[in-house]
N, C-alpha and C. Protein backbone atom coordinates (compact mmCIF):
# COMPACT_ATOMS: atom_id res chain seq x y z
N UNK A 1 -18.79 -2.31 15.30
CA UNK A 1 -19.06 -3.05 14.08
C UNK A 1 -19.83 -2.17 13.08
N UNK A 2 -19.55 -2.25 11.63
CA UNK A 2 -20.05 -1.68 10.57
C UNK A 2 -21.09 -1.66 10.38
N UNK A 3 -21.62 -3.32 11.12
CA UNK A 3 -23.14 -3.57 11.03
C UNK A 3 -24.33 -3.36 12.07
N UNK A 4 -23.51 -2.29 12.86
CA UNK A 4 -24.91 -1.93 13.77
C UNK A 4 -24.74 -0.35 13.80
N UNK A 5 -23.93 0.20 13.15
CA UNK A 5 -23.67 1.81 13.09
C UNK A 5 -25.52 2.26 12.56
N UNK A 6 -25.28 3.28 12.70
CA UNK A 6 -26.58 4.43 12.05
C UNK A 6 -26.90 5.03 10.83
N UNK A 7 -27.54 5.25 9.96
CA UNK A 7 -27.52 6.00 8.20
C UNK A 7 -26.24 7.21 8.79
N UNK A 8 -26.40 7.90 9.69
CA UNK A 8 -25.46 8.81 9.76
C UNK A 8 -23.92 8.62 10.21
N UNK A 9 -23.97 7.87 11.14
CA UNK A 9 -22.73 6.85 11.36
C UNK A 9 -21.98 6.65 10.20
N UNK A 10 -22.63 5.64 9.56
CA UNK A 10 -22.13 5.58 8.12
C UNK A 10 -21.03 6.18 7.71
N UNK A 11 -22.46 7.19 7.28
CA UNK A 11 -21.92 8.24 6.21
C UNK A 11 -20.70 9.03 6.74
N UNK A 12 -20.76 9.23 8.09
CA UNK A 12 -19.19 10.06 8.75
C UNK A 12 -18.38 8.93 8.56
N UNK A 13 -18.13 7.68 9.00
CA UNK A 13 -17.30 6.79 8.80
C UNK A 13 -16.60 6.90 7.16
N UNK A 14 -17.48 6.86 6.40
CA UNK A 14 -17.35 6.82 4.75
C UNK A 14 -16.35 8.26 4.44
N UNK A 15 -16.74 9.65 5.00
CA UNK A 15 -16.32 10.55 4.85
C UNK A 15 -14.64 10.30 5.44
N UNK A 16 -14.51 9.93 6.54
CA UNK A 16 -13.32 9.97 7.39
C UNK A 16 -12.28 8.78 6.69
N UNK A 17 -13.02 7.64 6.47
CA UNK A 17 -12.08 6.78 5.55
C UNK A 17 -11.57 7.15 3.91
N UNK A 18 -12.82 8.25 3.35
CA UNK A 18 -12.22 8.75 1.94
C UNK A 18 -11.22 10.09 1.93
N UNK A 19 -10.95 10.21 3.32
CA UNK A 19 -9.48 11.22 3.51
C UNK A 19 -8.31 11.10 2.60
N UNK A 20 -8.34 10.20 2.80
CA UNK A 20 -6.79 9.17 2.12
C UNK A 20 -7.49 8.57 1.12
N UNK A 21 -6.92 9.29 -0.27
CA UNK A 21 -7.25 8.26 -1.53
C UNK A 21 -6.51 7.02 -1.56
N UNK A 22 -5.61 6.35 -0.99
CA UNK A 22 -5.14 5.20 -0.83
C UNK A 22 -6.46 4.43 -0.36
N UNK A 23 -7.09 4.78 0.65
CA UNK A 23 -7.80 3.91 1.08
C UNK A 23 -9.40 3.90 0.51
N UNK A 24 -9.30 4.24 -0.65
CA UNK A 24 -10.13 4.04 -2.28
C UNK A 24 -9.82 3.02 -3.17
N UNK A 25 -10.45 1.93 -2.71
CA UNK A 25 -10.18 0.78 -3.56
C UNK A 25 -11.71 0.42 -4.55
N UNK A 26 -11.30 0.88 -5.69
CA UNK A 26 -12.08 0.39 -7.25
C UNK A 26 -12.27 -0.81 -7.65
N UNK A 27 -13.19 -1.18 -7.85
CA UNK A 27 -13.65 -2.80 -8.42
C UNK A 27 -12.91 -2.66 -10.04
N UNK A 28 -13.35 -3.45 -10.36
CA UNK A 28 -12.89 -3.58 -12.05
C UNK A 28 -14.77 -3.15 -12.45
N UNK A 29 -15.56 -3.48 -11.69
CA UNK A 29 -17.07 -2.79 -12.23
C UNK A 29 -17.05 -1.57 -12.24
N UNK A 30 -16.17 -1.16 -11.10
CA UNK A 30 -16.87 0.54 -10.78
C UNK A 30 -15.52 1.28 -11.86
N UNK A 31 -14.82 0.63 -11.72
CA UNK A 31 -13.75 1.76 -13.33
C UNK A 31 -14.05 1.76 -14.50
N UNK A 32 -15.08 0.47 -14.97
CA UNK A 32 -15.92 0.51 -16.27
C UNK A 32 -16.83 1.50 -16.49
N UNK A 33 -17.70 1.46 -14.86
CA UNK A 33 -18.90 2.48 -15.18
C UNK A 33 -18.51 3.99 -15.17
N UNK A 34 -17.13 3.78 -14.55
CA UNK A 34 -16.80 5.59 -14.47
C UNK A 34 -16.27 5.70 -16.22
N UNK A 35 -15.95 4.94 -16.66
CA UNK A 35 -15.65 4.87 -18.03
C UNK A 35 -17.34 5.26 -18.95
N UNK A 36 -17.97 4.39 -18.94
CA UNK A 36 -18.66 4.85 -19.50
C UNK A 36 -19.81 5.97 -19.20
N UNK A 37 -19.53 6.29 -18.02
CA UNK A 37 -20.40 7.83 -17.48
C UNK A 37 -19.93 8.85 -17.32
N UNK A 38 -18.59 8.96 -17.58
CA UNK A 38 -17.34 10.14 -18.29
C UNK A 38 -17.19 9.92 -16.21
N UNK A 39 -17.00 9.91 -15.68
CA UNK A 39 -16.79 10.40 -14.34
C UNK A 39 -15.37 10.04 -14.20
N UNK A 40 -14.60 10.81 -13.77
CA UNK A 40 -13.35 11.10 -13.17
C UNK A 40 -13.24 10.69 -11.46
N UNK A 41 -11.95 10.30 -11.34
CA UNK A 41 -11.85 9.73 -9.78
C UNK A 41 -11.93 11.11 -8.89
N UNK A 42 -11.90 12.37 -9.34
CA UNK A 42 -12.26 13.55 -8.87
C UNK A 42 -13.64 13.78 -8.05
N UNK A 43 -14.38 13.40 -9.50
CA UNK A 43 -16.12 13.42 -8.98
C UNK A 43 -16.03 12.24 -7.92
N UNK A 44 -15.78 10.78 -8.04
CA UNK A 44 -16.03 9.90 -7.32
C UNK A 44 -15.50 10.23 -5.43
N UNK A 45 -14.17 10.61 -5.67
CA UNK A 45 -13.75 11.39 -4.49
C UNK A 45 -14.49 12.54 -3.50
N UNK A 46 -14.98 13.91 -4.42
CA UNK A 46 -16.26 14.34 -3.93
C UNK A 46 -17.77 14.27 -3.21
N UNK A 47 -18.06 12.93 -4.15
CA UNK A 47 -19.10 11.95 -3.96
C UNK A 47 -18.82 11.68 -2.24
N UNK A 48 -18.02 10.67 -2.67
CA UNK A 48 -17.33 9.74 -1.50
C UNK A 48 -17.41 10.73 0.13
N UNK A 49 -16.61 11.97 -0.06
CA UNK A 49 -16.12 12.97 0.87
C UNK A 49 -17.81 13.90 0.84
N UNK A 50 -18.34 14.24 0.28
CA UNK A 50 -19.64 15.35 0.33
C UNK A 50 -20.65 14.58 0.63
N UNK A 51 -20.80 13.43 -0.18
CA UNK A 51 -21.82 12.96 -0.34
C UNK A 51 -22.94 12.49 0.97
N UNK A 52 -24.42 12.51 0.48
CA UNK A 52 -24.78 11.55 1.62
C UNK A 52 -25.39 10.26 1.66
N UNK A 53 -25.88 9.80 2.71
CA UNK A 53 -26.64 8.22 2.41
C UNK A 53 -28.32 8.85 2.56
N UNK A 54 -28.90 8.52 1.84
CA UNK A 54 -30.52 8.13 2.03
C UNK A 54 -31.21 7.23 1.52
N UNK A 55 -30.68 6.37 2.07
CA UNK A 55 -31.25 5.46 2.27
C UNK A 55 -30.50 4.47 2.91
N UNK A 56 -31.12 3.44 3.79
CA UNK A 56 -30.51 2.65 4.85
C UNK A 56 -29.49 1.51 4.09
N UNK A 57 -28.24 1.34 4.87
CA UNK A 57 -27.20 0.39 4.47
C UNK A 57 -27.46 -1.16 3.79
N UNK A 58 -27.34 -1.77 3.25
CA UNK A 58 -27.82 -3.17 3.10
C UNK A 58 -26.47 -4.31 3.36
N UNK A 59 -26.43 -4.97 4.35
CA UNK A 59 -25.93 -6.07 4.89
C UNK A 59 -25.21 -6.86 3.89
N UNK A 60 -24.20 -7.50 3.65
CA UNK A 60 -23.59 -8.18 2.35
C UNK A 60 -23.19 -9.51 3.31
N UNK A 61 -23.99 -10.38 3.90
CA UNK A 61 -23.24 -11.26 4.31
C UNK A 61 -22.35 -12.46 3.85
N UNK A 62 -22.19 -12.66 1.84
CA UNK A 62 -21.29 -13.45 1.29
C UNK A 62 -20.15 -12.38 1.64
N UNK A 63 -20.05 -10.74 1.78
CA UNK A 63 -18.40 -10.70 1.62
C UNK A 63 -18.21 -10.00 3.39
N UNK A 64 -19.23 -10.58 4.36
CA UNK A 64 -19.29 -9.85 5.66
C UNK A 64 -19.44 -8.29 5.92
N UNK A 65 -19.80 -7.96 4.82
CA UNK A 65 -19.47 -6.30 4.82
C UNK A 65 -21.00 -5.48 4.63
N UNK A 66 -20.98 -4.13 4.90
CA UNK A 66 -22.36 -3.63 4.63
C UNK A 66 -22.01 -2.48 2.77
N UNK A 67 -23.25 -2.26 2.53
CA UNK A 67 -23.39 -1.80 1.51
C UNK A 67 -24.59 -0.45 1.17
N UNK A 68 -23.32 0.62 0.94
CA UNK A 68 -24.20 1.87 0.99
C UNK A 68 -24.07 2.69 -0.50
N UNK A 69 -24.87 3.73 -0.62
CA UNK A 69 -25.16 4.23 -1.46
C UNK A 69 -24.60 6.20 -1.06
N UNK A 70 -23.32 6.19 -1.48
CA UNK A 70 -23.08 7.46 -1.38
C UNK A 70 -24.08 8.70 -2.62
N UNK A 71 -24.71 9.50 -2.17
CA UNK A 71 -25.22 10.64 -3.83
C UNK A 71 -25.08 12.14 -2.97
N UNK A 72 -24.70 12.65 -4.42
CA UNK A 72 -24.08 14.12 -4.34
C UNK A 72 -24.27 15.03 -5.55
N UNK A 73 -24.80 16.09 -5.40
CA UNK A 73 -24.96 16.94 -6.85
C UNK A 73 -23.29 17.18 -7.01
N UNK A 74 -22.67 17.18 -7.92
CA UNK A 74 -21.15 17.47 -8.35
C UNK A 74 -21.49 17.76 -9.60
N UNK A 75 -20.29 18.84 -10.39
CA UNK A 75 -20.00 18.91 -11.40
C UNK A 75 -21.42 19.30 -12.57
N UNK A 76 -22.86 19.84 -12.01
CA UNK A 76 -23.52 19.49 -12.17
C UNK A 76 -24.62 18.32 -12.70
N UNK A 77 -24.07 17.21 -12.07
CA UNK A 77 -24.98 15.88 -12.23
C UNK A 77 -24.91 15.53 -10.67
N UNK A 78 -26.28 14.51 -10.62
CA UNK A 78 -26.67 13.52 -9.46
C UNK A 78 -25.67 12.54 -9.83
N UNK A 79 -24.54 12.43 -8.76
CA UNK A 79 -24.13 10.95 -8.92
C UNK A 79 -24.03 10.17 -7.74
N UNK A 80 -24.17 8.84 -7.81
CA UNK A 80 -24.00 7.91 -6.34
C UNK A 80 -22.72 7.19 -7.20
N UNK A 81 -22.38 6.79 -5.44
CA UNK A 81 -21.23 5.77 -5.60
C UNK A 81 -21.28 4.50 -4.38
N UNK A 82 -21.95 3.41 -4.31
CA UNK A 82 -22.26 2.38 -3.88
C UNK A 82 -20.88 1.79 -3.57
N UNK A 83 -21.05 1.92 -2.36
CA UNK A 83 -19.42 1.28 -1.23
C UNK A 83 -19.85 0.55 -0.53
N UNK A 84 -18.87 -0.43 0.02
CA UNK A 84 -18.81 -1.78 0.92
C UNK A 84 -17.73 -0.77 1.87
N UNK A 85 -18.49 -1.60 2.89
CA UNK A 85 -17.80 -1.34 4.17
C UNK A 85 -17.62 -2.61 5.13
N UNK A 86 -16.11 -2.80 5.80
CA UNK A 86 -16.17 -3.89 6.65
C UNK A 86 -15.31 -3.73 7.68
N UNK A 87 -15.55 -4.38 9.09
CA UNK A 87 -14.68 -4.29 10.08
C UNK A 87 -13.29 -4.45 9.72
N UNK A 88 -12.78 -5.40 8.71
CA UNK A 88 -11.90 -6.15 8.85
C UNK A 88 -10.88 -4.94 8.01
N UNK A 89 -11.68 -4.40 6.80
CA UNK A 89 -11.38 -3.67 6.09
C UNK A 89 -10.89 -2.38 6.27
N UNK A 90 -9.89 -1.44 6.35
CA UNK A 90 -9.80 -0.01 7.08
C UNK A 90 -10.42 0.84 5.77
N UNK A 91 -10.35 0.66 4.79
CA UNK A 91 -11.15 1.39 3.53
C UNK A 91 -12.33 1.52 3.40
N UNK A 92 -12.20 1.90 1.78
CA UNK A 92 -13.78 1.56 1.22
C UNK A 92 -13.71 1.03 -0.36
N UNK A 93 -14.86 0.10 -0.40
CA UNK A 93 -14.59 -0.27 -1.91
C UNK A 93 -15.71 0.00 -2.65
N UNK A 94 -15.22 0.45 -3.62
CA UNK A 94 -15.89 1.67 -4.55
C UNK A 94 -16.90 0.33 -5.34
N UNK A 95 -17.76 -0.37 -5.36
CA UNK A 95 -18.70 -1.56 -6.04
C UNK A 95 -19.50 -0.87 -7.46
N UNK A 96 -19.73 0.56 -7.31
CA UNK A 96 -20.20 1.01 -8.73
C UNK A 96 -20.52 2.33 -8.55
N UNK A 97 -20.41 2.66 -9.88
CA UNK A 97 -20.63 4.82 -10.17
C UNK A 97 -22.24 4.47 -10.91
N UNK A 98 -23.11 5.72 -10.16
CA UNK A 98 -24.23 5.62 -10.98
C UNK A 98 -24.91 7.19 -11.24
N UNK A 99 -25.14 7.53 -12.28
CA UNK A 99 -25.47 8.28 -13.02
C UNK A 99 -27.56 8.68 -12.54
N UNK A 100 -27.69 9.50 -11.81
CA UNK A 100 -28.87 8.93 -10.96
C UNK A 100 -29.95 10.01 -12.32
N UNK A 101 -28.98 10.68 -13.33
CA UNK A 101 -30.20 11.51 -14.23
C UNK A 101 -30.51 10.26 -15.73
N UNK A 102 -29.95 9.21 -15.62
CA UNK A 102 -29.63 8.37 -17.02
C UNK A 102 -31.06 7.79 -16.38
């Protein structure tokens, strides 16, 4: 289960599921904010694949899923990318791009 893995667990899980850009699913929030923070599905992909967690997962129990905070120097900027993760789910869903120098 998603919800008893490790900060590092995680983050390999996150890495191994952003193999396959198919299994990169975008909110309608997180394509706004890549809109307005110039970020390309390039950087977000990087993020996703390089990136790490520091800080511990947070539990989403309205959508059963946990909730992490991918960040990665790219392109030269700090960016995170805040993903849901769920058993049920074989992906990841991209919930928002954040700009960690704004």
């Amino acid at each position: 289960s998603v919800h008893k893995l490790s900060v590092l667990q995680l983050q390999r899980l996150i890495r191994q599921r952003c193999v396959d850009p198919g299994a990169i699913f975008l909110t309608a929030h997180s394509r706004l904010r890549m809109r307005q923070r110039h970020v390309s599905m390039a950087l977000v992909l990087d993020v996703l694949r390089k990136g790490q967690l520091r800080r511990p997962a947070e539990p989403d129990p309205r959508h059963g899923s946990v909730v992490c905070r991918m960040e990665h120097f790219v392109a030269g900027r700090e960016l995170a990318a805040v993903v849901a993760l769920s058993d049920e789910e074989p992906g990841v869903v991209v919930v928002t791009i954040i700009d960690l120098e704004e």
